[in-house]
C-alpha atoms as a PDB file:
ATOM      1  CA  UNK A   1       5.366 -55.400  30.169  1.00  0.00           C
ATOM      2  CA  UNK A   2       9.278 -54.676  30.687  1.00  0.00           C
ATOM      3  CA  UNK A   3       9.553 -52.668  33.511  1.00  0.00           C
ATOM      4  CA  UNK A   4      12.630 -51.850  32.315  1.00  0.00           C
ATOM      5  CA  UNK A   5      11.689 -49.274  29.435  1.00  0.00           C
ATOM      6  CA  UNK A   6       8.808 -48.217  31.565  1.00  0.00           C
ATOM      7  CA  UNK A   7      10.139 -47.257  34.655  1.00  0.00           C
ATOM      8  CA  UNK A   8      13.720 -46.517  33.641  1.00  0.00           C
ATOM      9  CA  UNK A   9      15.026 -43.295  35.136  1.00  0.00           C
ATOM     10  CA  UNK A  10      13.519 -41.327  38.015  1.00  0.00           C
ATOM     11  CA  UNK A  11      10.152 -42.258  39.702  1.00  0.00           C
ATOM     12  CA  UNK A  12       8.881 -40.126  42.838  1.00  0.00           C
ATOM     13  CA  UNK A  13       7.619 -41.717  46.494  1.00  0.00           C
ATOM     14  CA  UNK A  14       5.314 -38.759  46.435  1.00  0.00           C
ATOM     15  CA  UNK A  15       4.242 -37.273  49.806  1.00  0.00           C
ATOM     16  CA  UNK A  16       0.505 -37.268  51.267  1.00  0.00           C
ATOM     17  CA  UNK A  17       0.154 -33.473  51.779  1.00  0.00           C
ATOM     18  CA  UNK A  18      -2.147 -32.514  55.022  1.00  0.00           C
ATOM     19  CA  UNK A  19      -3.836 -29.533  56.216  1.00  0.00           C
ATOM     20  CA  UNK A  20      -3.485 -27.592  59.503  1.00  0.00           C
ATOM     21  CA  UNK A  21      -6.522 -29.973  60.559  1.00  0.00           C
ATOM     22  CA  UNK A  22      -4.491 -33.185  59.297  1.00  0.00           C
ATOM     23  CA  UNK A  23      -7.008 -34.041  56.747  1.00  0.00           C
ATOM     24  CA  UNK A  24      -5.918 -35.174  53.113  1.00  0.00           C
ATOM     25  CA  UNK A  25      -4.881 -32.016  50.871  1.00  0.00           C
ATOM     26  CA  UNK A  26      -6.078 -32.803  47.588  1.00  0.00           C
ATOM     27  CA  UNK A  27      -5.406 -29.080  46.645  1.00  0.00           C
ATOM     28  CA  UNK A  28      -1.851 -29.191  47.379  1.00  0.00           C
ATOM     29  CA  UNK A  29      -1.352 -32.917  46.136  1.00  0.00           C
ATOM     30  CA  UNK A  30      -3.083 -31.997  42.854  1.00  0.00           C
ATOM     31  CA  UNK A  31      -0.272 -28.999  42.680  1.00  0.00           C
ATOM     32  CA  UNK A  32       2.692 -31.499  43.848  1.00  0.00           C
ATOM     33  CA  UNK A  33       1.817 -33.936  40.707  1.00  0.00           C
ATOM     34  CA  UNK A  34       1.747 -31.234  38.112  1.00  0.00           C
ATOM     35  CA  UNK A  35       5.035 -29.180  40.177  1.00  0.00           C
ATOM     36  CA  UNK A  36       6.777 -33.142  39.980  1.00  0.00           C
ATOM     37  CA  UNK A  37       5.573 -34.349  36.281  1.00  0.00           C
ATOM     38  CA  UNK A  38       6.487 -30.858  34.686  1.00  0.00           C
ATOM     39  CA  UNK A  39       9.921 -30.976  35.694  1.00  0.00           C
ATOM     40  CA  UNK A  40      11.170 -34.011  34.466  1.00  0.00           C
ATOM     41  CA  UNK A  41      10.178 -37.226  36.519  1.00  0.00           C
ATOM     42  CA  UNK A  42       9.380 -40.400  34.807  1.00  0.00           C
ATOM     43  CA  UNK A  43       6.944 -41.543  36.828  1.00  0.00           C
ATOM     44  CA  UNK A  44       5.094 -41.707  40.425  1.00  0.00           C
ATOM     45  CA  UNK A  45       4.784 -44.100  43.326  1.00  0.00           C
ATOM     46  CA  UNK A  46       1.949 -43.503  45.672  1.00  0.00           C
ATOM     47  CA  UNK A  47       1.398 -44.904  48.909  1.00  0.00           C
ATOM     48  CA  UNK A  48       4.822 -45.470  49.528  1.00  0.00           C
ATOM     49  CA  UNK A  49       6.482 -44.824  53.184  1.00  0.00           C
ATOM     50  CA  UNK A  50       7.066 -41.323  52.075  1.00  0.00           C
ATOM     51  CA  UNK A  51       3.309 -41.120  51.707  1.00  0.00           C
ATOM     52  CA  UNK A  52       2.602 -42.136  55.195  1.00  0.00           C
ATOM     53  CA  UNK A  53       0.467 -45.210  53.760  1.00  0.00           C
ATOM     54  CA  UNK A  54       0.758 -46.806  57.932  1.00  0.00           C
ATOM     55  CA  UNK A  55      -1.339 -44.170  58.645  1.00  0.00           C
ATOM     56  CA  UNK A  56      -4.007 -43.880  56.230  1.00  0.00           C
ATOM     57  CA  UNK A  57      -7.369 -45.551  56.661  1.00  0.00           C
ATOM     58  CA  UNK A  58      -8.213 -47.851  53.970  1.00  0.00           C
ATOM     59  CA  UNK A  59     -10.890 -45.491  52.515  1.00  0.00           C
ATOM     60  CA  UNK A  60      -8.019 -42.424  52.090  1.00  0.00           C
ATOM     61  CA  UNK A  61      -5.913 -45.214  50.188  1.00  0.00           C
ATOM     62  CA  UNK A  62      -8.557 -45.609  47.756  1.00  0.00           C
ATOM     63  CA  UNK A  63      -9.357 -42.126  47.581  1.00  0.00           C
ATOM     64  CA  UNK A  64      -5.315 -41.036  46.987  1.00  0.00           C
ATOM     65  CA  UNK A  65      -5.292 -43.522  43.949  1.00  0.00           C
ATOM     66  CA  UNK A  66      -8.520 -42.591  42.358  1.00  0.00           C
ATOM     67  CA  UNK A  67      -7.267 -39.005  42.504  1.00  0.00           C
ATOM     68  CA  UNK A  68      -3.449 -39.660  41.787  1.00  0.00           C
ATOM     69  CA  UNK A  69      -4.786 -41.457  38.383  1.00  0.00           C
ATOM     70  CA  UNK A  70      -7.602 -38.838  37.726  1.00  0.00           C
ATOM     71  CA  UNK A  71      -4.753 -35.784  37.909  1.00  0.00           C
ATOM     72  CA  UNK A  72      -1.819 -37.675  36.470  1.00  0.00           C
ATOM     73  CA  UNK A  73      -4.295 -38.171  33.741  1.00  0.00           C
ATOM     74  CA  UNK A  74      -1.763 -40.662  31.530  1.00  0.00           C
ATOM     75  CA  UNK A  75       1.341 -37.993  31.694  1.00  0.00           C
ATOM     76  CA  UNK A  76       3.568 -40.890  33.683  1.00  0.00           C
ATOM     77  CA  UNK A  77       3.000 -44.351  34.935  1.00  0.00           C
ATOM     78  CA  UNK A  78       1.884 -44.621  38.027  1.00  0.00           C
ATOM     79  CA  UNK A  79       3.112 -47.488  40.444  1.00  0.00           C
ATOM     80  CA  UNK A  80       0.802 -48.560  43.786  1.00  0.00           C
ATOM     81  CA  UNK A  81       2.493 -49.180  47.438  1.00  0.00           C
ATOM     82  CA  UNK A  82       0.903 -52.253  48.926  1.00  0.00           C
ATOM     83  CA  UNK A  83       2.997 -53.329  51.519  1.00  0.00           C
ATOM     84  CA  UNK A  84       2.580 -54.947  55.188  1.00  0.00           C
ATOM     85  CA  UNK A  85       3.044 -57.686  57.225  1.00  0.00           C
ATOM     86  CA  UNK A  86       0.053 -59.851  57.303  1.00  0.00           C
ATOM     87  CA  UNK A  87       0.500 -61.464  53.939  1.00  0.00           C
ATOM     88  CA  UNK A  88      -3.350 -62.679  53.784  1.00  0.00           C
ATOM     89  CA  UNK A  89      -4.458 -58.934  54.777  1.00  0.00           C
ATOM     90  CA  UNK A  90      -2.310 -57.905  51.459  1.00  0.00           C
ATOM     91  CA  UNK A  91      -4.076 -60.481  49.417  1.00  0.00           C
ATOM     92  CA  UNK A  92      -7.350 -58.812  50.073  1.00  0.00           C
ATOM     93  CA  UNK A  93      -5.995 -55.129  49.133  1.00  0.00           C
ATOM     94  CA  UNK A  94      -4.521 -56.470  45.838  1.00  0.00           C
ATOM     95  CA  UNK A  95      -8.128 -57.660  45.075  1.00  0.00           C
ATOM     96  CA  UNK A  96      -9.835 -54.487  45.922  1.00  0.00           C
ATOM     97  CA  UNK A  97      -8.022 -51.382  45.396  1.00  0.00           C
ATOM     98  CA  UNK A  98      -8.313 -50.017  42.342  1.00  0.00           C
ATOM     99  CA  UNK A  99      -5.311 -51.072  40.317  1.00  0.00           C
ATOM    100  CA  UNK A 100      -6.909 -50.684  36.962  1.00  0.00           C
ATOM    101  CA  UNK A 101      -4.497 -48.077  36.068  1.00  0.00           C
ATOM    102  CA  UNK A 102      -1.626 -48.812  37.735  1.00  0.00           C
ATOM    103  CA  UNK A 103       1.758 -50.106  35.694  1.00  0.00           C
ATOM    104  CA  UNK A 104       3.142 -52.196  39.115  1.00  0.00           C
ATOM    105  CA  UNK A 105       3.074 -52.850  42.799  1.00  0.00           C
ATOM    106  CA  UNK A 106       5.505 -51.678  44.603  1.00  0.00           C
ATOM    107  CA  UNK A 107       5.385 -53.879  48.345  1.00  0.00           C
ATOM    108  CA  UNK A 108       7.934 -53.661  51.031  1.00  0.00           C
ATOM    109  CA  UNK A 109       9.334 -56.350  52.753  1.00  0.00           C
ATOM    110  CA  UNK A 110       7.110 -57.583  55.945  1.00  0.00           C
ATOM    111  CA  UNK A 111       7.570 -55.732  59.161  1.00  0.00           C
ATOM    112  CA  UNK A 112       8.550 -56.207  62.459  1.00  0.00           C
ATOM    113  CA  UNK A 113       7.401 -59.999  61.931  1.00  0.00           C
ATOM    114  CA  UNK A 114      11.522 -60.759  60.958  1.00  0.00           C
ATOM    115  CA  UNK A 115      10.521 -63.920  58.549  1.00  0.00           C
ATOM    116  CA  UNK A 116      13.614 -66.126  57.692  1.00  0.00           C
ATOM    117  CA  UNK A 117      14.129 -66.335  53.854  1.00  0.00           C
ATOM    118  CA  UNK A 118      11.662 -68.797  52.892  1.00  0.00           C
ATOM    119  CA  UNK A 119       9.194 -67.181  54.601  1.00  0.00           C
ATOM    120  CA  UNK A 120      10.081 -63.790  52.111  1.00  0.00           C
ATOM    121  CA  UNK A 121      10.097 -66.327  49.461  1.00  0.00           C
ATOM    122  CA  UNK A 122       6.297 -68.083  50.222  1.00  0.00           C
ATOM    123  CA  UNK A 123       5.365 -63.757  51.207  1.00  0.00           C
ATOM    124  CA  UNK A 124       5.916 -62.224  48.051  1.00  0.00           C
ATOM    125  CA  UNK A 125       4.820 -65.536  45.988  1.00  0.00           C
ATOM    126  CA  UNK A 126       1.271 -65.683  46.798  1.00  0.00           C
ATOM    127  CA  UNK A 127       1.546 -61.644  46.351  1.00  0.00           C
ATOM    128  CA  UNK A 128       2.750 -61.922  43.027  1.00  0.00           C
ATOM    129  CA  UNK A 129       0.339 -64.895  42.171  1.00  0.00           C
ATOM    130  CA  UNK A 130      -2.437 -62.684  43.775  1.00  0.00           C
ATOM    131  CA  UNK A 131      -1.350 -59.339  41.890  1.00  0.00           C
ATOM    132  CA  UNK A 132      -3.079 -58.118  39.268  1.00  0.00           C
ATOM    133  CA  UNK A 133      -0.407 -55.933  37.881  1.00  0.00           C
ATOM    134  CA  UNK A 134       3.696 -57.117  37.903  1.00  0.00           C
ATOM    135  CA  UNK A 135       5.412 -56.576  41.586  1.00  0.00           C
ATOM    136  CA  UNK A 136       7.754 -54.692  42.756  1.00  0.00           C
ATOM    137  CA  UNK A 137       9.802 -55.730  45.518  1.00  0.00           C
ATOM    138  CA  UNK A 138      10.938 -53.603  48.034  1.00  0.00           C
ATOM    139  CA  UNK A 139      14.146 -54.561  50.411  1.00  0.00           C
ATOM    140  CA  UNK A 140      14.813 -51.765  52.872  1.00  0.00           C
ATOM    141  CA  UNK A 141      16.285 -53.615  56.043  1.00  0.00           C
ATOM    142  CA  UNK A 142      16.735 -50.314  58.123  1.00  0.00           C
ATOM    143  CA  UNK A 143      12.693 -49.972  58.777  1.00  0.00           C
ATOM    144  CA  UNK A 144      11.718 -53.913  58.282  1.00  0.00           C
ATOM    145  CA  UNK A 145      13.922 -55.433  60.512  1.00  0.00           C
ATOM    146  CA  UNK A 146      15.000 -57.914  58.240  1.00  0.00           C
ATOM    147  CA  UNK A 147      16.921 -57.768  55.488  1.00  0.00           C
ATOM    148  CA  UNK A 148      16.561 -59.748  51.743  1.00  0.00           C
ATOM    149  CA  UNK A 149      19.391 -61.645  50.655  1.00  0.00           C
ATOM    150  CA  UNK A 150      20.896 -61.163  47.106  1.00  0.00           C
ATOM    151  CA  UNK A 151      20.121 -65.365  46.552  1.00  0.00           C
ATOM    152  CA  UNK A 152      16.351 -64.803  47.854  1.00  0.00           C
ATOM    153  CA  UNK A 153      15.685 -61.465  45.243  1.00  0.00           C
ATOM    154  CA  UNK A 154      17.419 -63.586  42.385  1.00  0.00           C
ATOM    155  CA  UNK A 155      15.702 -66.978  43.222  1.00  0.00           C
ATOM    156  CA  UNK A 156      11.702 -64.715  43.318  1.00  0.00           C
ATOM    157  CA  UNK A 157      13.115 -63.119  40.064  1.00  0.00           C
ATOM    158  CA  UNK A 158      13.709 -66.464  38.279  1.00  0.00           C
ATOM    159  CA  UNK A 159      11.051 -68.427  39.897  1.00  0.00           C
ATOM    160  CA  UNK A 160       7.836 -66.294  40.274  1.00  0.00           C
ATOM    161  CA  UNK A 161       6.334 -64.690  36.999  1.00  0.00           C
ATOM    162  CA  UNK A 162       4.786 -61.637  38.102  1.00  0.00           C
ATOM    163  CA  UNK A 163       7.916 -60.514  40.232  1.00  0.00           C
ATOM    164  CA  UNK A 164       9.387 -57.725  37.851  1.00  0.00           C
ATOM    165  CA  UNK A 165      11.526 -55.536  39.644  1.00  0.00           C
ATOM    166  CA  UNK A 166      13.156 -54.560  42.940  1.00  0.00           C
ATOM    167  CA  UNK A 167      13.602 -51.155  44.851  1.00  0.00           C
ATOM    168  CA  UNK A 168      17.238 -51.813  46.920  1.00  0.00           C
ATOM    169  CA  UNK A 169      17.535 -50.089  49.638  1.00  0.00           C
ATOM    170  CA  UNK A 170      19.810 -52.175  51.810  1.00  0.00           C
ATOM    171  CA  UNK A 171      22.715 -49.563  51.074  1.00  0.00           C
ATOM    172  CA  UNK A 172      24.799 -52.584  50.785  1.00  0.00           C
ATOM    173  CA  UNK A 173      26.729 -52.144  47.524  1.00  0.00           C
ATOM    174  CA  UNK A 174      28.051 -55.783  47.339  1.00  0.00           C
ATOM    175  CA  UNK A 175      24.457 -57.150  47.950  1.00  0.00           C
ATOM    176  CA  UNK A 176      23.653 -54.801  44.982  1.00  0.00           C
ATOM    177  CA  UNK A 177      26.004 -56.032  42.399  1.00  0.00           C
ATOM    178  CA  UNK A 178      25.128 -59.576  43.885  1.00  0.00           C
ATOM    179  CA  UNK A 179      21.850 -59.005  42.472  1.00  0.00           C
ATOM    180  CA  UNK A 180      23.097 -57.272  39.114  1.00  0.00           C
ATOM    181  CA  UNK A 181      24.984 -59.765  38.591  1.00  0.00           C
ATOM    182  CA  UNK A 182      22.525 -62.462  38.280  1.00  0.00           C
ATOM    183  CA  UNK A 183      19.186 -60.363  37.496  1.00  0.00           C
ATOM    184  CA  UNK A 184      16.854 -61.782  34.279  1.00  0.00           C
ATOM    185  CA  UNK A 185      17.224 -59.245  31.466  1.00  0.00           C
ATOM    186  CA  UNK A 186      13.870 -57.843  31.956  1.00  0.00           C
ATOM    187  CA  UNK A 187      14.416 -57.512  35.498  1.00  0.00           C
ATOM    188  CA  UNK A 188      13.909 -53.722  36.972  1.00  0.00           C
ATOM    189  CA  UNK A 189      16.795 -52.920  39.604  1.00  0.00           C
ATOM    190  CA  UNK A 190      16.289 -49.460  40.942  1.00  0.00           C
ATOM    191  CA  UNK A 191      17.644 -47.551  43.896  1.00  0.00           C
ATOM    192  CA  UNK A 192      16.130 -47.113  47.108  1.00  0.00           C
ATOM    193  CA  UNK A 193      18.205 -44.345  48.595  1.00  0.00           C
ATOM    194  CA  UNK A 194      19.040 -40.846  46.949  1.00  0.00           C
ATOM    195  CA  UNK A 195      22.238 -40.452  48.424  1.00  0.00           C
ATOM    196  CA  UNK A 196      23.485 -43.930  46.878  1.00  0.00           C
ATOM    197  CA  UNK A 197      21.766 -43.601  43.298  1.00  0.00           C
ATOM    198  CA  UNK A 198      25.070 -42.094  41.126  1.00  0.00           C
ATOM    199  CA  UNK A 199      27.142 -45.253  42.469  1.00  0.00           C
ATOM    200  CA  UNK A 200      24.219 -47.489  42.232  1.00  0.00           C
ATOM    201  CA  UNK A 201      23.851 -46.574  38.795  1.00  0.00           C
ATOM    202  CA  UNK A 202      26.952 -46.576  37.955  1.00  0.00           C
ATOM    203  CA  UNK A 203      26.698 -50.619  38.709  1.00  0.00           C
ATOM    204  CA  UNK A 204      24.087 -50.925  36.578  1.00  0.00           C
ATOM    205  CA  UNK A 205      20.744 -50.205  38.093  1.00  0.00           C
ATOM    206  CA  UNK A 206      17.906 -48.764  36.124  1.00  0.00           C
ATOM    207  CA  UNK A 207      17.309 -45.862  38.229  1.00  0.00           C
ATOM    208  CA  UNK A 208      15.751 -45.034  41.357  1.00  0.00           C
ATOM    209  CA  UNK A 209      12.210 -44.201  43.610  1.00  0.00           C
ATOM    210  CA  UNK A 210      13.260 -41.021  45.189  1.00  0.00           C
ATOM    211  CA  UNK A 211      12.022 -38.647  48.268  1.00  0.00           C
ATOM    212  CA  UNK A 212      14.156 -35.755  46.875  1.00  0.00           C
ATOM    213  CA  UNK A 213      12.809 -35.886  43.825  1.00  0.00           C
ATOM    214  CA  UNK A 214       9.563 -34.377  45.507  1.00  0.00           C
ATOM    215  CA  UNK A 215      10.805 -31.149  46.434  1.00  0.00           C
ATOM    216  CA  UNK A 216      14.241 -31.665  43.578  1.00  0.00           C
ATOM    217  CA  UNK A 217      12.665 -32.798  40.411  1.00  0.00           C
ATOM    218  CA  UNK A 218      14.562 -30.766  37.747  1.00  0.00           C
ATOM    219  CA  UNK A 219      17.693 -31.139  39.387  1.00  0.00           C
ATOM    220  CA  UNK A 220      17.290 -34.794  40.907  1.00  0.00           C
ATOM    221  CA  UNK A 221      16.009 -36.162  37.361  1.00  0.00           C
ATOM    222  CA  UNK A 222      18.260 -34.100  35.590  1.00  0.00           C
ATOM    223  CA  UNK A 223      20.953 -36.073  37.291  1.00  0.00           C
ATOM    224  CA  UNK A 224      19.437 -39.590  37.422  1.00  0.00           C
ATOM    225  CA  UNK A 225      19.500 -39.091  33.125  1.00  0.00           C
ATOM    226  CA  UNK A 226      22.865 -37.967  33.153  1.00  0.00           C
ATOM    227  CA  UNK A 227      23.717 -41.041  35.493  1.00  0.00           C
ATOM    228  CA  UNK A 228      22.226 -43.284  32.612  1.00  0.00           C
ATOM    229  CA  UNK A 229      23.912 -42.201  29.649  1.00  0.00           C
ATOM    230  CA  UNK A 230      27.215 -42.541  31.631  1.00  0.00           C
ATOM    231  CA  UNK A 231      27.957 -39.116  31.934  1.00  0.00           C
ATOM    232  CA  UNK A 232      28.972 -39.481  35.825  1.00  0.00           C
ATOM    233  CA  UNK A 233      31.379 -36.081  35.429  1.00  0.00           C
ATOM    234  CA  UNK A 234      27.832 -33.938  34.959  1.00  0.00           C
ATOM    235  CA  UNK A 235      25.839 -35.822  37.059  1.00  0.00           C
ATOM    236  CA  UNK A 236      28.457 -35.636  40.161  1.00  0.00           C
ATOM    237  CA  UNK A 237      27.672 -31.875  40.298  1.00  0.00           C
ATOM    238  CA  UNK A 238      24.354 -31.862  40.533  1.00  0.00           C
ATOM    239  CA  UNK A 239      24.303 -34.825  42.895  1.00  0.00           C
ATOM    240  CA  UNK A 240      27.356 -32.782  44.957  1.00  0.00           C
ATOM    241  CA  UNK A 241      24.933 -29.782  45.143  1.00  0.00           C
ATOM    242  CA  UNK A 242      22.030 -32.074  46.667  1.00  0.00           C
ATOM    243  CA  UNK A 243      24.196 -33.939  49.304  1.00  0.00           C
ATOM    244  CA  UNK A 244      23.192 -31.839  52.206  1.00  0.00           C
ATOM    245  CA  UNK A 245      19.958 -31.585  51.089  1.00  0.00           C
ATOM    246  CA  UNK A 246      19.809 -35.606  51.589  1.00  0.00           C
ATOM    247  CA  UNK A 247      21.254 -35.313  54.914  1.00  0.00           C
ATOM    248  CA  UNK A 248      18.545 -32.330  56.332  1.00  0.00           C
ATOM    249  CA  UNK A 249      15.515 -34.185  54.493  1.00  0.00           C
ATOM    250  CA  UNK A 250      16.322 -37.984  56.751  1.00  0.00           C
ATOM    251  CA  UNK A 251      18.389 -35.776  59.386  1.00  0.00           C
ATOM    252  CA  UNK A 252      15.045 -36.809  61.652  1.00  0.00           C
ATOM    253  CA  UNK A 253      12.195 -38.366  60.091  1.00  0.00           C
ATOM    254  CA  UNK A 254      11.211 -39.073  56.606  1.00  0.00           C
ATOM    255  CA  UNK A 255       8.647 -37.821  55.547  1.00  0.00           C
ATOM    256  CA  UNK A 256       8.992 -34.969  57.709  1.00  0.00           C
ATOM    257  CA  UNK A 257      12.485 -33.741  56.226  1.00  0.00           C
ATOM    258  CA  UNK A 258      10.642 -33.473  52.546  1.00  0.00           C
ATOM    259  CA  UNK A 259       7.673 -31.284  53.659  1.00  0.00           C
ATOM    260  CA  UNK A 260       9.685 -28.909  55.513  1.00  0.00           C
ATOM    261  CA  UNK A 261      11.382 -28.330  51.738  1.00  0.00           C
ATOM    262  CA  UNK A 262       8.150 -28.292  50.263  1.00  0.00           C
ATOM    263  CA  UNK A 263       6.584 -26.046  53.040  1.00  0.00           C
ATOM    264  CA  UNK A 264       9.649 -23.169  52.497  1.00  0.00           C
ATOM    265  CA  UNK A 265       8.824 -23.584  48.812  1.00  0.00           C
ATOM    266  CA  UNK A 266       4.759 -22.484  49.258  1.00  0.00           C
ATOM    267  CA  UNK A 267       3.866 -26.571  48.160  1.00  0.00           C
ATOM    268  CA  UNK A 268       2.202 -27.630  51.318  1.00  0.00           C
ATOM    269  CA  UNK A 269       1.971 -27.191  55.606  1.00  0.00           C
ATOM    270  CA  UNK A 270       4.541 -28.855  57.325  1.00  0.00           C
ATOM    271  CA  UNK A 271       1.999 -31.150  58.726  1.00  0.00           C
ATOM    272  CA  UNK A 272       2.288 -35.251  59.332  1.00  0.00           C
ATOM    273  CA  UNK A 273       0.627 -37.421  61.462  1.00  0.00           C
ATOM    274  CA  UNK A 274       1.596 -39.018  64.740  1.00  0.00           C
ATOM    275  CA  UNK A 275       3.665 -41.205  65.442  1.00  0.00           C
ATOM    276  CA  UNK A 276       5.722 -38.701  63.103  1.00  0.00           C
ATOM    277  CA  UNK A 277       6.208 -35.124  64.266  1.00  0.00           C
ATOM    278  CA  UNK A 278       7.390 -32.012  61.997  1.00  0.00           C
ATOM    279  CA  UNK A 279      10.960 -31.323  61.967  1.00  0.00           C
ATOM    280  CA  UNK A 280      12.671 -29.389  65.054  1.00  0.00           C
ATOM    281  CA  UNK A 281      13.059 -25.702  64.991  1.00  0.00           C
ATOM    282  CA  UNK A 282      16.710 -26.439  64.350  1.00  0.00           C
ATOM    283  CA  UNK A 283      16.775 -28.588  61.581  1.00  0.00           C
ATOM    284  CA  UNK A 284      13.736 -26.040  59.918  1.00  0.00           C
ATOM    285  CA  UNK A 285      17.043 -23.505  60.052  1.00  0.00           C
ATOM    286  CA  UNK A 286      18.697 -25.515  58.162  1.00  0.00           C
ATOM    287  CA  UNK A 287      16.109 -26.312  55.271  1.00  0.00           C
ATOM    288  CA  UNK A 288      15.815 -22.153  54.925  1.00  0.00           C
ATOM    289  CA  UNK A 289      19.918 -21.460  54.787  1.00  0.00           C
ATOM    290  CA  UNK A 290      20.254 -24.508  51.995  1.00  0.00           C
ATOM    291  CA  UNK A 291      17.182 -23.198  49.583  1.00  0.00           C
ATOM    292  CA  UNK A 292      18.668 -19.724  50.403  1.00  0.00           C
ATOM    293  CA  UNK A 293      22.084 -20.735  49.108  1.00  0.00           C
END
């Protein structure tokens, strides 16, 4: 499968919506599929950091992908966050989540751990030889610790079969081109940060796995499109009209920032689970004056 025509465009790190009790809101996540899918996305990646997957038992993972597939019911792909930082731990959820339905993985970089290079290299190898579905990588320095070079992405993207893709979100341009540059023609390069997709695109990436897009679709999509058929003139107003949106939504905790947006727009309660916190009383200002504008 080329990633490349599937996933091209806009895909969605889709929130886990909780009740007042900070149980699972199937109601509300059933509602934030068909709000997402109807208004433009291409597709939708669950289990992601946006989705809180650190704090999920292993039983709510399963039960978020059975019902993610079950209400997405074909409309997009949908692409499965398996990430940590005990590789052989990983090994074991490829093998028994239910991935039947899923187009890719999508796993972040290890943790905390701070592996050199090789030890990235050896990581996502035995993930990708252990995957039943092509892998996505996922490079996002500012929560692992550690960030993957431009040599290590290229050498997993020529070397290891089942590696299809990358989500970049090392907001280091250079590093970006870097990888470009030298990327396999099938070879999915997509953004990992909202406020860096127009330029990002504009380099050639494919598109990007956004948090905006949750509460954004129409407008975030709309844009991401516009990016790809090199109409940057269009797609710079949209993206201009988002900008403080990006800043309010990561202002103080993602995914916090999203479901205050989503809570103001009747979606879903404000609600996340510790060691997160909903967003201050000052920053919740500031989500009403921007969807009042």
């Amino acid at each position: 499968m080329n990633l490349r025509h599937t996933l091209r465009g806009t895909g969605v790190a889709i929130v886990t919506p909780f009740g007042k009790d900070h149980k699972i809101d199937f109601i509300a996540l059933g509602k934030l599929i068909d709000f997402i899918i109807r208004d433009g996305v291409e597709y939708i990646v669950t289990l992601g950091t946006t989705g809180e997957a650190p704090v999920l038992s292993h039983k709510e993972k399963i039960s978020i992908i059975e019902f993610t597939y079950e209400h997405v019911n074909g409309r997009v792909p949908v692409v499965v966050g398996i990430g940590g930082n005990d590789t052989h731990s990983l090994v074991k959820d490829l093998e028994t989540y239910p991935l039947h339905k899923a187009t890719a993985v999508l796993s972040t970089s290890p943790y905390y751990n701070k592996p050199s290079q090789e030890g990235l290299y050896q990581h996502y190898k035995l993930l990708a030889e252990s995957s039943p579905k092509p892998v996505i990588l996922y490079n996002v320095p500012g929560r692992t610790g550690r960030n993957m070079t431009a040599a290590t992405t290229l050498r997993l993207a020529n070397e290891v079969p089942n590696i299809a893709g990358i989500k970049e979100a090392s907001g280091d341009i250079q590093q970006c081109m870097e990888i470009l540059k030298g990327r396999p023609e099938n070879f999915l390069v997509v953004s990992g940060d909202d406020a860096l997709a127009l330029p990002q695109i504009a380099c050639g990436m494919d598109g990007v796995i956004s948090v905006a897009a949750n509460s954004f679709p129409l407008q975030f999509s709309s844009m991401v499109r516009l990016c790809l058929k090199h109409d940057f003139a269009a797609a710079k107003k949209i993206n201009d009209s988002l900008i403080a949106a990006y800043n309010i939504m990561f202002a103080e905790n993602n995914p916090s920032g999203v479901k205050a947006f989503l809570h103001e727009m009747k979606m879903m309660e404000t609600a996340v689970r510790l060691p997160l916190v909903p967003l201050s009383d000052h920053m919740m200002q500031e989500v009403k004056n921007y969807l009042a504008q």
